[in-house]
N, C-alpha and C. Protein backbone atom coordinates (compact mmCIF):
# COMPACT_ATOMS: atom_id res chain seq x y z
N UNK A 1 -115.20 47.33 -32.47
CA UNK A 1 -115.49 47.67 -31.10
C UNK A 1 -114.91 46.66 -30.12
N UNK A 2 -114.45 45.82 -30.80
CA UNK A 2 -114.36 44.57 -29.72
C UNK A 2 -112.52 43.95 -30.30
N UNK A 3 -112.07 43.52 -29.19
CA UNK A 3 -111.03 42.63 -29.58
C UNK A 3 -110.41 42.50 -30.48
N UNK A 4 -111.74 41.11 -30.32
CA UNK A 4 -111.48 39.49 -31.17
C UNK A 4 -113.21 39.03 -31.69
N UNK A 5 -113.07 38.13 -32.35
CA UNK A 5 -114.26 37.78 -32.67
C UNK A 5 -115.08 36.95 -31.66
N UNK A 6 -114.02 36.49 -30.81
CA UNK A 6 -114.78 35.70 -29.71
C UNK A 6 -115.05 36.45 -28.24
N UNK A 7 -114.46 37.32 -28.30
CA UNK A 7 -114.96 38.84 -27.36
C UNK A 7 -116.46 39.24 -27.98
N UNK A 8 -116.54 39.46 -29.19
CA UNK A 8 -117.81 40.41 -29.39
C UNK A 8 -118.93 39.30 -29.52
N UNK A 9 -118.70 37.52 -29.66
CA UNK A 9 -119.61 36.57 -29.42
C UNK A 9 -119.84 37.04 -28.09
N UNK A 10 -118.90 36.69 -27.30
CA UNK A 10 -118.82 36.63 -25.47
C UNK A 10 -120.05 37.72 -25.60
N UNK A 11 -119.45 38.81 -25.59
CA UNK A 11 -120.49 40.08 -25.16
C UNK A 11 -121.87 40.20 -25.62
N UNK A 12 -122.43 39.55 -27.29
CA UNK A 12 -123.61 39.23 -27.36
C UNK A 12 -124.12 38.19 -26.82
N UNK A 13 -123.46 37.21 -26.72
CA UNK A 13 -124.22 36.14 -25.86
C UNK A 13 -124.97 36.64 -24.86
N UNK A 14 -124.14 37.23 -24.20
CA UNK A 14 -124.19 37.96 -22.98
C UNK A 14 -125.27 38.71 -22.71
N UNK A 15 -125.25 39.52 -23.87
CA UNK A 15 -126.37 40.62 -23.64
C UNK A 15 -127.59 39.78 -23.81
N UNK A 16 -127.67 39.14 -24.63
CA UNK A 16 -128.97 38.42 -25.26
C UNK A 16 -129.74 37.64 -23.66
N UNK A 17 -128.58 37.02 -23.24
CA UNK A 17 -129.30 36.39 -21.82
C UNK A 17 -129.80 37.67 -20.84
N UNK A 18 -128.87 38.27 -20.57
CA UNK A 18 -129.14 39.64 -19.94
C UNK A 18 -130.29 40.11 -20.03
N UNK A 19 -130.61 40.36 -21.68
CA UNK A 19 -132.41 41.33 -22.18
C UNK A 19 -132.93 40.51 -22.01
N UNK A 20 -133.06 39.28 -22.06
CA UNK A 20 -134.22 38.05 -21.80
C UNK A 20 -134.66 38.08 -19.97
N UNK A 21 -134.21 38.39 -19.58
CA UNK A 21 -134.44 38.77 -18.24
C UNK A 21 -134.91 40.04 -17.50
N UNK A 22 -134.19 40.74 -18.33
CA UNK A 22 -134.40 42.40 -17.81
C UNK A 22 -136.00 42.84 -18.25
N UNK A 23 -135.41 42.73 -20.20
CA UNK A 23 -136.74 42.94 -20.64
C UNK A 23 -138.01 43.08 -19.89
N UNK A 24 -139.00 41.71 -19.31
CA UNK A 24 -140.07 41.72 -18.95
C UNK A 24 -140.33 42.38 -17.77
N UNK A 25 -139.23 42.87 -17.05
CA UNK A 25 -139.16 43.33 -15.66
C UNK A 25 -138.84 44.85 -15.72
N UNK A 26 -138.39 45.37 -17.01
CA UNK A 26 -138.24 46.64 -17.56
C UNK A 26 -139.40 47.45 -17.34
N UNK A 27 -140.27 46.49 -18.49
CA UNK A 27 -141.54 46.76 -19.19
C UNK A 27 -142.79 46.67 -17.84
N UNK A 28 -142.61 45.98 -17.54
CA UNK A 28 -143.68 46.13 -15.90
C UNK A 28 -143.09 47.03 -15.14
N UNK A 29 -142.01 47.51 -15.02
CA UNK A 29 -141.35 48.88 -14.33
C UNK A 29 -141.81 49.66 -14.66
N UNK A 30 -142.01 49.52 -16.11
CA UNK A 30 -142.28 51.17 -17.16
C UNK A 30 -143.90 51.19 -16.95
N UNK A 31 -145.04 49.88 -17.21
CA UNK A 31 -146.31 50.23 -17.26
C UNK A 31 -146.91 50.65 -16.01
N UNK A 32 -145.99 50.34 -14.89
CA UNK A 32 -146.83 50.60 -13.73
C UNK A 32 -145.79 51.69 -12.78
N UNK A 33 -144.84 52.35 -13.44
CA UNK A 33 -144.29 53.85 -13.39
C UNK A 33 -143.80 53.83 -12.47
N UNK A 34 -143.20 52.57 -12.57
CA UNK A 34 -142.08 51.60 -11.06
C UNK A 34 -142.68 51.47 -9.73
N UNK A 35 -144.12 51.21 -9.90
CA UNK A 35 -144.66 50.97 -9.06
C UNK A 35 -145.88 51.86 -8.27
N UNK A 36 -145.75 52.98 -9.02
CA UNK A 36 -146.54 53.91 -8.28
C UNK A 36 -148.42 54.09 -9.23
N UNK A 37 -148.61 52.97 -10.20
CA UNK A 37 -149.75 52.66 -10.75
C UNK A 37 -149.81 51.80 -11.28
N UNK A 38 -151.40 51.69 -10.83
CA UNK A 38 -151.81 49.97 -11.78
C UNK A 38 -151.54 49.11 -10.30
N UNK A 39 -150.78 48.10 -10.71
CA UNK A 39 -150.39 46.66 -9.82
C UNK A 39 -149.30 47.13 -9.29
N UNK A 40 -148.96 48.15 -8.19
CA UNK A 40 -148.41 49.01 -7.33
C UNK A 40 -147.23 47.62 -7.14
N UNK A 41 -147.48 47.16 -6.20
CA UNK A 41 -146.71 45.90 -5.93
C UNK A 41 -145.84 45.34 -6.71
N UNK A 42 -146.53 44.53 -8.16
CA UNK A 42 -145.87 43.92 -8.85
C UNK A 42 -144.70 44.70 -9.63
N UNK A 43 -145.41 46.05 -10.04
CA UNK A 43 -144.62 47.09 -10.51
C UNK A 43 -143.13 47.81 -9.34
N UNK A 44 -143.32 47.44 -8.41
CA UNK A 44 -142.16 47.81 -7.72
C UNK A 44 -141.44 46.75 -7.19
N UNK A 45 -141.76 45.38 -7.22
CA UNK A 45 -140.95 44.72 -7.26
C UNK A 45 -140.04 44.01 -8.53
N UNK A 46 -140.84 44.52 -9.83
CA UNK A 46 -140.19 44.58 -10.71
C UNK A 46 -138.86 45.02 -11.11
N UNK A 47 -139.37 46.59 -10.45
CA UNK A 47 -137.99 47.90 -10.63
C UNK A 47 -137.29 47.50 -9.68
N UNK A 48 -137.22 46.61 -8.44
CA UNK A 48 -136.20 46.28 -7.69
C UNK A 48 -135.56 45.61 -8.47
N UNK A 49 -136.42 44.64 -9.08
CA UNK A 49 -135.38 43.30 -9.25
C UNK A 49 -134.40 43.87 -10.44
N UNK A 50 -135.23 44.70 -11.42
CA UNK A 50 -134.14 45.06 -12.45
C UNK A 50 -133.27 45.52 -12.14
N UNK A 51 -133.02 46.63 -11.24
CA UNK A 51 -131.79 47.35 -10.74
C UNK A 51 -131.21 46.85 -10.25
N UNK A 52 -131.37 45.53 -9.62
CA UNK A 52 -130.81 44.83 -8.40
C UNK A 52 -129.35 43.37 -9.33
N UNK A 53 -130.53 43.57 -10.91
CA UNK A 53 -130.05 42.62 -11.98
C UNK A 53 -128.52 43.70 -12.47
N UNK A 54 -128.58 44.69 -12.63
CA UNK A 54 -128.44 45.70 -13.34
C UNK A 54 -127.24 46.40 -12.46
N UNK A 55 -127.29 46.36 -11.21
CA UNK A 55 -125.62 46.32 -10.11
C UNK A 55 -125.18 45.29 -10.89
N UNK A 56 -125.62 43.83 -10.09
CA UNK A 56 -124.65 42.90 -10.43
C UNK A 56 -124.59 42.31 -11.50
N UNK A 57 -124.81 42.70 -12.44
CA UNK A 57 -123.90 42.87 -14.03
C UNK A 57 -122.80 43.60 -14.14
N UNK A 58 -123.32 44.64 -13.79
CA UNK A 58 -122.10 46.07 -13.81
C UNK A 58 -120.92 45.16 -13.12
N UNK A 59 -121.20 45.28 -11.81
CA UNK A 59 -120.30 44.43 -11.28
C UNK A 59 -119.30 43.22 -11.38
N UNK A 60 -119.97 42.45 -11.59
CA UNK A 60 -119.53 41.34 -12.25
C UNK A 60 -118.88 41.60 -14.15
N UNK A 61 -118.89 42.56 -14.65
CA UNK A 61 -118.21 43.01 -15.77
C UNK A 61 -116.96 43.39 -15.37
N UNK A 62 -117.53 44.69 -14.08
CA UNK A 62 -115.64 45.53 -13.48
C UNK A 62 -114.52 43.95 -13.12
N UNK A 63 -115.01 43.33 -12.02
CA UNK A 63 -114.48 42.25 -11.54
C UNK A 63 -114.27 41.47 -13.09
N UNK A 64 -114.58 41.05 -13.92
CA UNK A 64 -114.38 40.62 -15.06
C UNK A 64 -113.31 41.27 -15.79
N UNK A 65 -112.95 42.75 -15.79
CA UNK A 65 -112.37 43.11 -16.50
C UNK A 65 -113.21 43.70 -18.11
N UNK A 66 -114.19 43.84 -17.93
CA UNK A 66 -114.77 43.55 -19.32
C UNK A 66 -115.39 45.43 -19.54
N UNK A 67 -115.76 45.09 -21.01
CA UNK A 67 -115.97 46.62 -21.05
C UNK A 67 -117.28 46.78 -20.28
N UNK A 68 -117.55 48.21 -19.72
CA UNK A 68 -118.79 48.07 -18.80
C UNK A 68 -119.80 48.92 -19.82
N UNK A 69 -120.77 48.43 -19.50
CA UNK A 69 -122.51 49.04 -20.43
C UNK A 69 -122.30 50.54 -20.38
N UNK A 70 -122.01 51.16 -20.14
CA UNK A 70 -121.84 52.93 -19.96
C UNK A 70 -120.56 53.27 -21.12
N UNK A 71 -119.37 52.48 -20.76
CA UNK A 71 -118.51 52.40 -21.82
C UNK A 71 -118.90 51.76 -23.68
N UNK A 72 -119.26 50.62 -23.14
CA UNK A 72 -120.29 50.31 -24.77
C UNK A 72 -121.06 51.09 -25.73
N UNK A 73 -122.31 51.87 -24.21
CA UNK A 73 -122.94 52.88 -25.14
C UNK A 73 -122.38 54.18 -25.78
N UNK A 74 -121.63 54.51 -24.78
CA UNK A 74 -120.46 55.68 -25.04
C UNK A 74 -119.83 55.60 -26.75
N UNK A 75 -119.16 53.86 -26.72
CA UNK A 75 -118.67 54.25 -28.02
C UNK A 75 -119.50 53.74 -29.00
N UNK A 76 -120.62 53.23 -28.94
CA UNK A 76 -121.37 52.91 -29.84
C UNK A 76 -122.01 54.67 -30.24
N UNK A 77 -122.13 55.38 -29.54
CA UNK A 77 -122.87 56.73 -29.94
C UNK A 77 -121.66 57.56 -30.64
N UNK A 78 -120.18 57.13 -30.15
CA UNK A 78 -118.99 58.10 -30.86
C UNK A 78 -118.93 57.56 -31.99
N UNK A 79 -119.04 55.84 -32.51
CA UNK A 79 -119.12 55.39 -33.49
C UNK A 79 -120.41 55.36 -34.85
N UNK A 80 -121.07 56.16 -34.16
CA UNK A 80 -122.30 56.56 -35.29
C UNK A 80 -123.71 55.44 -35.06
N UNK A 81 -123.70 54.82 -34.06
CA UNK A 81 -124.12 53.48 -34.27
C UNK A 81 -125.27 54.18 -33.38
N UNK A 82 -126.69 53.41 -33.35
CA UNK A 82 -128.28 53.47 -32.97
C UNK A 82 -128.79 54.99 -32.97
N UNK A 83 -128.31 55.67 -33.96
CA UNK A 83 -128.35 57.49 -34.96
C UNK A 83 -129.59 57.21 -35.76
């Protein structure tokens, strides 16, 4: 899927910092249904911040040159992969 071997490091590194961040801000998006139950507040400032994480990745990938998350999953699903 990748390159080189130091492309598909690059890109897990990557991701790994990425989910360490997103993750907890996902998951409070998801329990409080982006805000509209539970801790109304915390839950929608959650779903900001993720999406807000979640442009400028995208972004910063195009400007990078790099493959973008839509393209990844794309061929990870043509390649048989999380089936």
């Amino acid at each position: 899927m990748f390159c080189s071997p130091a492309h598909k490091r690059a890109w897990h590194n990557r991701d790994t910092v990425r989910g360490a961040r997103l993750a907890p801000l996902a998951i409070a998006s998801h329990s409080t249904r982006g805000g509209t139950r539970g801790d109304k507040d915390t839950g929608r400032d959650a779903r900001r911040a993720a999406e807000q994480l979640m442009r400028q990745w995208d972004a910063d990938d195009r400007a990078a040159g790099r493959m973008r998350a839509i393209e990844y999953v794309a061929l990870r699903n043509r390649l048989g992969y999380d089936q």
